[in-house]
Protein backbone atom coordinates (compact mmCIF):
# COMPACT_ATOMS: atom_id res chain seq x y z
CA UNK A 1 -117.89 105.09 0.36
CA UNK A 2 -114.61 106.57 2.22
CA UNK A 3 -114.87 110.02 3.74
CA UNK A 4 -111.99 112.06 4.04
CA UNK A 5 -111.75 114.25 6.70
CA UNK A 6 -109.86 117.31 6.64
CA UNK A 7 -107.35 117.56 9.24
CA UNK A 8 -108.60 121.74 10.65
CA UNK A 9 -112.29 119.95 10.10
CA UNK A 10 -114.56 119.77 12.80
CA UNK A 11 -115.28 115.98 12.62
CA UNK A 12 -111.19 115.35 13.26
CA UNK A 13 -111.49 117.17 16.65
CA UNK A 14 -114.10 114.19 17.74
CA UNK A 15 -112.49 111.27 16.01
CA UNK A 16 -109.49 112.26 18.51
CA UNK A 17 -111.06 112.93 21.38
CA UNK A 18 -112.17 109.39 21.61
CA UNK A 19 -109.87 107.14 22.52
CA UNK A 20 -109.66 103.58 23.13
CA UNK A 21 -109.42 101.62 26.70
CA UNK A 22 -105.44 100.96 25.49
CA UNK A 23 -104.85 104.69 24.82
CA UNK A 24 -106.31 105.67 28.01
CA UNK A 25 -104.30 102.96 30.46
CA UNK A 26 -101.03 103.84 28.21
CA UNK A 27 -101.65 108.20 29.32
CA UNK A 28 -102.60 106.60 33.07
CA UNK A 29 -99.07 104.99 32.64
CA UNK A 30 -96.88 107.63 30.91
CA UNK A 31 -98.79 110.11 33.78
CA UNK A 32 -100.04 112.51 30.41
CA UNK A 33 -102.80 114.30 31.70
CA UNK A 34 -102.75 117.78 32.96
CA UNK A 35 -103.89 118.44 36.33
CA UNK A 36 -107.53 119.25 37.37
CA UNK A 37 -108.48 116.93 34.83
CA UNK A 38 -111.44 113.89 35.54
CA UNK A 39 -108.12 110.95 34.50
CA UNK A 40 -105.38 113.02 36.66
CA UNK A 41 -108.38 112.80 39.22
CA UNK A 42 -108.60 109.16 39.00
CA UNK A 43 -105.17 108.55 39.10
CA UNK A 44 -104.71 110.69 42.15
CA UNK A 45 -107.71 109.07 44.11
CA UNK A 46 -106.36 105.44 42.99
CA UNK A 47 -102.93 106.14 44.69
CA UNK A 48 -103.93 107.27 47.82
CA UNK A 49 -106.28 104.30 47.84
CA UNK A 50 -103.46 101.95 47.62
CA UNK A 51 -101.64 104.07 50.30
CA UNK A 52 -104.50 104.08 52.91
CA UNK A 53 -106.07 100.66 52.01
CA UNK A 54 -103.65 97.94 51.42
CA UNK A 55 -102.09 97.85 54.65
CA UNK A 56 -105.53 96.65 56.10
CA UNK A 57 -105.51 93.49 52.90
CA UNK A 58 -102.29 92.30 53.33
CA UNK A 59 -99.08 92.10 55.42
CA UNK A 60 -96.14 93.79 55.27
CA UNK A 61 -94.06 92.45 57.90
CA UNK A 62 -93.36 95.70 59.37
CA UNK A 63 -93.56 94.89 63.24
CA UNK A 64 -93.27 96.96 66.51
CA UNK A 65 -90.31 95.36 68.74
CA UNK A 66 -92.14 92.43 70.91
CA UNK A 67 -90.00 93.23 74.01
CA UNK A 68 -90.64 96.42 75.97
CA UNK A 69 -87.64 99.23 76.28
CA UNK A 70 -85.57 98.46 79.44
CA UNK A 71 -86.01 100.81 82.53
CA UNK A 72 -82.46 102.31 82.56
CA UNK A 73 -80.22 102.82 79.82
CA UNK A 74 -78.18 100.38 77.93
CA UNK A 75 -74.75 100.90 76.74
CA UNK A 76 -73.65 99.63 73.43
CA UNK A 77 -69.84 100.30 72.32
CA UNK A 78 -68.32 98.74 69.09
CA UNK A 79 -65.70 96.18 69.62
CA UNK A 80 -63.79 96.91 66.21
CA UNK A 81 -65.01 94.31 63.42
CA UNK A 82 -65.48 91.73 66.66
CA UNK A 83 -68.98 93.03 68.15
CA UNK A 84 -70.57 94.90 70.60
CA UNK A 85 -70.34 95.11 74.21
CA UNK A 86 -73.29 96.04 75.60
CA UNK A 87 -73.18 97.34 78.98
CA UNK A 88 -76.49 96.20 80.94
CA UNK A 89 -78.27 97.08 84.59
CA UNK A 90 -78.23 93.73 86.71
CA UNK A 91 -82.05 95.00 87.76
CA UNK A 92 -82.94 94.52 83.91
CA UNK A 93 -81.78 90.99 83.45
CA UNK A 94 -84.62 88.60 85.52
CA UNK A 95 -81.63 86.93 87.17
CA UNK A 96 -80.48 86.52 90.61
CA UNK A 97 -77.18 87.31 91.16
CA UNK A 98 -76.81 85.37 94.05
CA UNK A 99 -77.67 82.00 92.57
CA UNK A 100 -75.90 79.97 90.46
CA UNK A 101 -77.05 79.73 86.47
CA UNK A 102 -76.62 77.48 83.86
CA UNK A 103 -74.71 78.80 81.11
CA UNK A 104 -77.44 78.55 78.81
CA UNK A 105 -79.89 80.21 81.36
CA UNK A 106 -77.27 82.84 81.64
CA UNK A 107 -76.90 83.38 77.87
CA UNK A 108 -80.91 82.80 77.36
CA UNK A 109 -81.55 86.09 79.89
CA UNK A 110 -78.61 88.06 78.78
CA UNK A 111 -80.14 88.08 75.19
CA UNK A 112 -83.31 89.03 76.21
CA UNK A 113 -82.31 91.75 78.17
CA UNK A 114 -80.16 93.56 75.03
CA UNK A 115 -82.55 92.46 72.41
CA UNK A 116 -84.79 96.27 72.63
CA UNK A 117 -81.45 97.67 71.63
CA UNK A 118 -79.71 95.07 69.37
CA UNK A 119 -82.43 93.38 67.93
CA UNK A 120 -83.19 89.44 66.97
CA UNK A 121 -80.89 88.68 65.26
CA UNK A 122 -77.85 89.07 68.41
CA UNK A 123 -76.14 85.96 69.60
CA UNK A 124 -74.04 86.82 73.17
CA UNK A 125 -70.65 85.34 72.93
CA UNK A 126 -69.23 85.98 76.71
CA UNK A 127 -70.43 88.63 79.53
CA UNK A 128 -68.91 89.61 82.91
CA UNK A 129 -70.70 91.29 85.90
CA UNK A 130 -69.12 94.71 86.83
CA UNK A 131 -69.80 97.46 89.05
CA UNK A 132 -70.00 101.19 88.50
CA UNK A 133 -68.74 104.45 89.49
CA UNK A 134 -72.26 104.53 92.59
CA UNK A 135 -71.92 100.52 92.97
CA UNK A 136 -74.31 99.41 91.15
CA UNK A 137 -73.70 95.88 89.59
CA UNK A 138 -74.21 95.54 86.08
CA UNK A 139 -73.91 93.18 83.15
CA UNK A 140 -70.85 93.63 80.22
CA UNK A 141 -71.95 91.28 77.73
CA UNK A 142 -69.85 90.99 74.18
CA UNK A 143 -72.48 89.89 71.33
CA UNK A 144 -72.31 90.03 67.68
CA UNK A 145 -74.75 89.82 65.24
């Protein structure tokens, strides 16, 4: 036997308000229930789980710069579509001036003393020492990136 229901009957009100696992993910997807409700609830409280708990399961890649800021300021100027020049304290590059380098030790310091500003991915190209309005010596390095 088929029963009918009537659709302003009482029995159509419950047939409806059960629904199935597929109707219930679909509203979670399409964000259709009101707020204050128990499924608006879940969503909410699944979201800021995500937020607040994946970063402790997996890695972003998102790191802090390895090098520490230098002591005194750095200089950076564009040099058109060539560069930068990067203007750099002699007391923040661990060299001695009064020594002589190899190029590649030169080069090798240089970088690591602009890196907190320009970041990894800098190659230095050609630097000068000059000195400053007080004396002070400094380093004029051109990179590019």
């Amino acid at each position: 036997m088929i029963e009918t229901v009537a659709p302003g009957s009482p029995n159509n009100s419950v047939r409806q308000a059960r629904r199935g696992p597929r109707q219930i993910l679909l509203s979670y997807f399409y964000w259709t229930y009101s707020r204050g409700s128990f499924h608006f609830d879940v969503m909410v409280t699944l979201i800021l789980a995500f937020i607040f708990i994946t970063p402790h399961l997996w890695d972003y890649g998102d790191k802090p710069s390895r090098a520490a800021g230098p002591p005194h300021p750095i200089q950076v100027v564009g040099d058109g579509n060539r560069g930068l020049i990067v203007t750099v304290q002699a007391s923040d590059v661990n060299l001695d001036l009064n020594t002589t380098e190899s190029y590649q030790t030169v080069k090798k310091a240089l970088r690591k003393a602009i890196e907190p500003v320009t970041g990894d991915a800098v190659s230095v190209d050609n630097w000068q020492t000059v000195k400053d309005a007080q004396g002070n010596v400094a380093w004029k390095v051109w990179a590019r990136r």
